[in-house]
Protein backbone atom coordinates (compact mmCIF):
# COMPACT_ATOMS: atom_id res chain seq x y z
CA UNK A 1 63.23 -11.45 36.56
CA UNK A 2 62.23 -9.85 33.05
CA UNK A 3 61.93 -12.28 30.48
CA UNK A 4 61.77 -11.61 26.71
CA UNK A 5 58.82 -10.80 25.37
CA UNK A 6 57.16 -13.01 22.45
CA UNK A 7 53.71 -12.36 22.02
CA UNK A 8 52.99 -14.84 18.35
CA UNK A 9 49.18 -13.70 18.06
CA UNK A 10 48.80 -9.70 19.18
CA UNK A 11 45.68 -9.38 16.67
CA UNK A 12 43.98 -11.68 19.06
CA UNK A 13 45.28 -9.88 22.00
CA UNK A 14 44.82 -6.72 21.13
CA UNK A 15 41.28 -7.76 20.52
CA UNK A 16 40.91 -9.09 24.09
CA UNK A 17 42.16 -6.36 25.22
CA UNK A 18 40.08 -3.95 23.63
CA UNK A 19 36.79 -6.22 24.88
CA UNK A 20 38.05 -5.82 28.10
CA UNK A 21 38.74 -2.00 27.94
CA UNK A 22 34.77 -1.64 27.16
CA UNK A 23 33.98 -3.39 30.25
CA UNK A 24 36.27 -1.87 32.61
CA UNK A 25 38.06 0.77 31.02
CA UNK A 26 41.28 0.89 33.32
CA UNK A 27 41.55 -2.86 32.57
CA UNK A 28 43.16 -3.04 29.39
CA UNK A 29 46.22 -0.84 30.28
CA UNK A 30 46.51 -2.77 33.84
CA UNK A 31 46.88 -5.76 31.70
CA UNK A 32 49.57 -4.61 29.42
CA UNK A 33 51.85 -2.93 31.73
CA UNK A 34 51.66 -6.12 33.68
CA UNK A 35 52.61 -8.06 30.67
CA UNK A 36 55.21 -5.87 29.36
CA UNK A 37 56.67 -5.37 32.89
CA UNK A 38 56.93 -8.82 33.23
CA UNK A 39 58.82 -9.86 29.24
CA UNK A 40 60.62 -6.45 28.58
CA UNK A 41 60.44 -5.53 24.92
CA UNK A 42 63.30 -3.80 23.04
CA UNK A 43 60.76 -2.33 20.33
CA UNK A 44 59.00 -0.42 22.92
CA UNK A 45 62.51 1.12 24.44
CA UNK A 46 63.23 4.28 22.47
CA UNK A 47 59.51 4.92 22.19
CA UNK A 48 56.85 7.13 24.19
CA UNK A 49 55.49 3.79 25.35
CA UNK A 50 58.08 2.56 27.14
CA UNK A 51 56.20 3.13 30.10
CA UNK A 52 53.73 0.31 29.77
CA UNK A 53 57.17 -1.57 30.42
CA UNK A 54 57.68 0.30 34.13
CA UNK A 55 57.25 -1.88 37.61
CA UNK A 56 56.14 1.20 39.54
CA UNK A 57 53.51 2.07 36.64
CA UNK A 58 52.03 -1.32 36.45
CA UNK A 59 51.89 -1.32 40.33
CA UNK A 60 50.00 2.26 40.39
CA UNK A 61 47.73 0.82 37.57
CA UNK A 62 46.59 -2.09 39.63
CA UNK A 63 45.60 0.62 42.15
CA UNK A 64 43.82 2.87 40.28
CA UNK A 65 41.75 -0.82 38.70
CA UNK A 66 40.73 -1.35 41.81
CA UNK A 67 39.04 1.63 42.91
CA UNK A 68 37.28 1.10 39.47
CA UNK A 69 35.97 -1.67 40.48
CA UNK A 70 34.49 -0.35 43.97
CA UNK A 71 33.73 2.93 42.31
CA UNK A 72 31.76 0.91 39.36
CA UNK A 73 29.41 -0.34 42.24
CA UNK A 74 28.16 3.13 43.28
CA UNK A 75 25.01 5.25 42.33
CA UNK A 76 26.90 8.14 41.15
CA UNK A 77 28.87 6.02 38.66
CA UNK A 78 28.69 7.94 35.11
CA UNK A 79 27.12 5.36 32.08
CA UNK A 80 29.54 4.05 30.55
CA UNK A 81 27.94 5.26 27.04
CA UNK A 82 28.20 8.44 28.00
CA UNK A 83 30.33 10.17 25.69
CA UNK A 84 33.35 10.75 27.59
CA UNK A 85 33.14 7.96 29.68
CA UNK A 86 33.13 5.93 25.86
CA UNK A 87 36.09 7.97 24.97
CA UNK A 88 37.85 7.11 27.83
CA UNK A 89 37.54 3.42 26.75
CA UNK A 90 38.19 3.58 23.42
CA UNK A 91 41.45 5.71 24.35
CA UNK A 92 41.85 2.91 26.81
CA UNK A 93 41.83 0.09 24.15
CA UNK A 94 43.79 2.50 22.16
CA UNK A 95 46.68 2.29 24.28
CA UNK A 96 46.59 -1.04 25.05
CA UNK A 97 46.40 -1.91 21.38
CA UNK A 98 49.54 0.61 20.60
CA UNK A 99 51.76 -0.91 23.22
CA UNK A 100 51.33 -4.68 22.62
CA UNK A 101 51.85 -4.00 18.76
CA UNK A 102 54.91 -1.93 19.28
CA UNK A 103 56.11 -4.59 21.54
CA UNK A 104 55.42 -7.14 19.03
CA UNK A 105 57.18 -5.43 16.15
CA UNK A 106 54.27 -4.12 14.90
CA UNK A 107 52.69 -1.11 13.53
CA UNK A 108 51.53 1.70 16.80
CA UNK A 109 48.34 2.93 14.59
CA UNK A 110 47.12 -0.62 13.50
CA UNK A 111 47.17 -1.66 17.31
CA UNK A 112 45.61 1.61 18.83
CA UNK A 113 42.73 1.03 15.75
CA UNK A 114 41.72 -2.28 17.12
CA UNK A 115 41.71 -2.14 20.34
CA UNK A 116 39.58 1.44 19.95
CA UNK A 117 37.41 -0.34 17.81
CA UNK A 118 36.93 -3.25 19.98
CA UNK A 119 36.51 -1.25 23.27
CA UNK A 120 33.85 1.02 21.55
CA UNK A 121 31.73 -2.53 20.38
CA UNK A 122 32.57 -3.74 23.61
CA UNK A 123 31.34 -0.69 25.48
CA UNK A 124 27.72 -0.90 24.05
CA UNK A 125 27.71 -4.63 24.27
CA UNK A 126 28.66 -5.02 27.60
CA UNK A 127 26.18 -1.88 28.55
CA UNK A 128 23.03 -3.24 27.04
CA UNK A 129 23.30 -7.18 28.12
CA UNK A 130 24.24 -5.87 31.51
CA UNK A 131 21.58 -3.82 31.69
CA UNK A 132 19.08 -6.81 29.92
CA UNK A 133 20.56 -9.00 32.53
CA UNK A 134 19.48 -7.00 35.80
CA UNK A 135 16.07 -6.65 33.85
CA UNK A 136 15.60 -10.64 32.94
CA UNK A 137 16.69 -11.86 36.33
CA UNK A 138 15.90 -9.10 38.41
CA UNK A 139 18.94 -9.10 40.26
CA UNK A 140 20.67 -5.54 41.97
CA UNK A 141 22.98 -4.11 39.41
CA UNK A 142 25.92 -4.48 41.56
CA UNK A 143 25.75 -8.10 41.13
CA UNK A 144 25.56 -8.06 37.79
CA UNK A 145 28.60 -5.84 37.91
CA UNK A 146 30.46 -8.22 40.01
CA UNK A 147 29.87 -11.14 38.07
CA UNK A 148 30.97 -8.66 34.84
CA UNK A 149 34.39 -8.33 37.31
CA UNK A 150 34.49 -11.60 37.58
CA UNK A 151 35.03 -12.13 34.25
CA UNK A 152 36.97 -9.07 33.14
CA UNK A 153 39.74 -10.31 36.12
CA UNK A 154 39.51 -13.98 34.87
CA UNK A 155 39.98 -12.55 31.13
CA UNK A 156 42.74 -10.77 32.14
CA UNK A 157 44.54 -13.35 33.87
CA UNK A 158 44.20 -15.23 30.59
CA UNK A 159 45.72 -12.66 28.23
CA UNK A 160 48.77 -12.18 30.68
CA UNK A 161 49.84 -15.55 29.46
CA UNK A 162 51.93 -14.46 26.57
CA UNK A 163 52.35 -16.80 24.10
């Protein structure tokens, strides 16, 4: 059942989602096609977003977050400051940002703006207390990134209750 969408604070949301888009960057769009396949927005209908409002693309998303999150574990896993791995955020953020305002009535460049901006803070944030983190309590990195999981999933879960 798709129920109409009325999301009353997206500056907050798009916000969120932007934190969580420096953190994991596949998270933010996960979370938006879940909420926008769930509460179906007429605003986003006749635009180049109306994908974030597709079953089948939320479902694929929720794939391609998880291998991030095994694929985050691994040696070979770029920094996330690198530059294209920051652009991928921010672009991340960007489109999570875009949809929710569109589907809010809003304006596409204001939303894309903040939650670039936000996954770009985000990005560095997240990078250097995870890294002070594994340093302070000398735990294995993977832990840390589990527990940074954790929080991204529990996050998430939070934001997909559109109010």
């Amino acid at each position: 059942m798709v129920m109409k969408l009325k999301i009353s604070h997206p500056v907050w949301q798009v916000l969120g989602l932007g934190v969580l888009a420096g953190m994991r960057s596949t998270s933010a769009p996960v979370i938006t096609s879940h909420i926008l396949s769930h509460h179906h927005s007429k605003n986003l209908e006749q635009s180049p977003l109306n994908f974030m409002q597709s079953v089948n693309v939320s479902k694929v998303l929720k794939v391609v977050a998880l291998s991030e999150l095994v694929l985050d574990k691994l040696p070979s896993a770029p920094n996330r400051i690198k530059p294209a791995v920051i652009t991928s955020r921010c672009l991340s953020g960007a489109l999570a940002g875009a949809s929710i305002f569109k589907a809010s009535g809003g304006k596409v460049l204001t939303g894309a703006v903040l939650g670039a901006v936000a996954a770009f803070a985000s990005t560095y944030g997240s990078y250097y207390l995870r890294k002070s983190t594994v340093k302070k309590t000398k735990l294995f990195d993977p832990i840390i990134g589990a527990i940074e999981d954790a929080l991204v999933i529990g996050a998430g879960v939070g934001l997909t209750r559109v109010s």
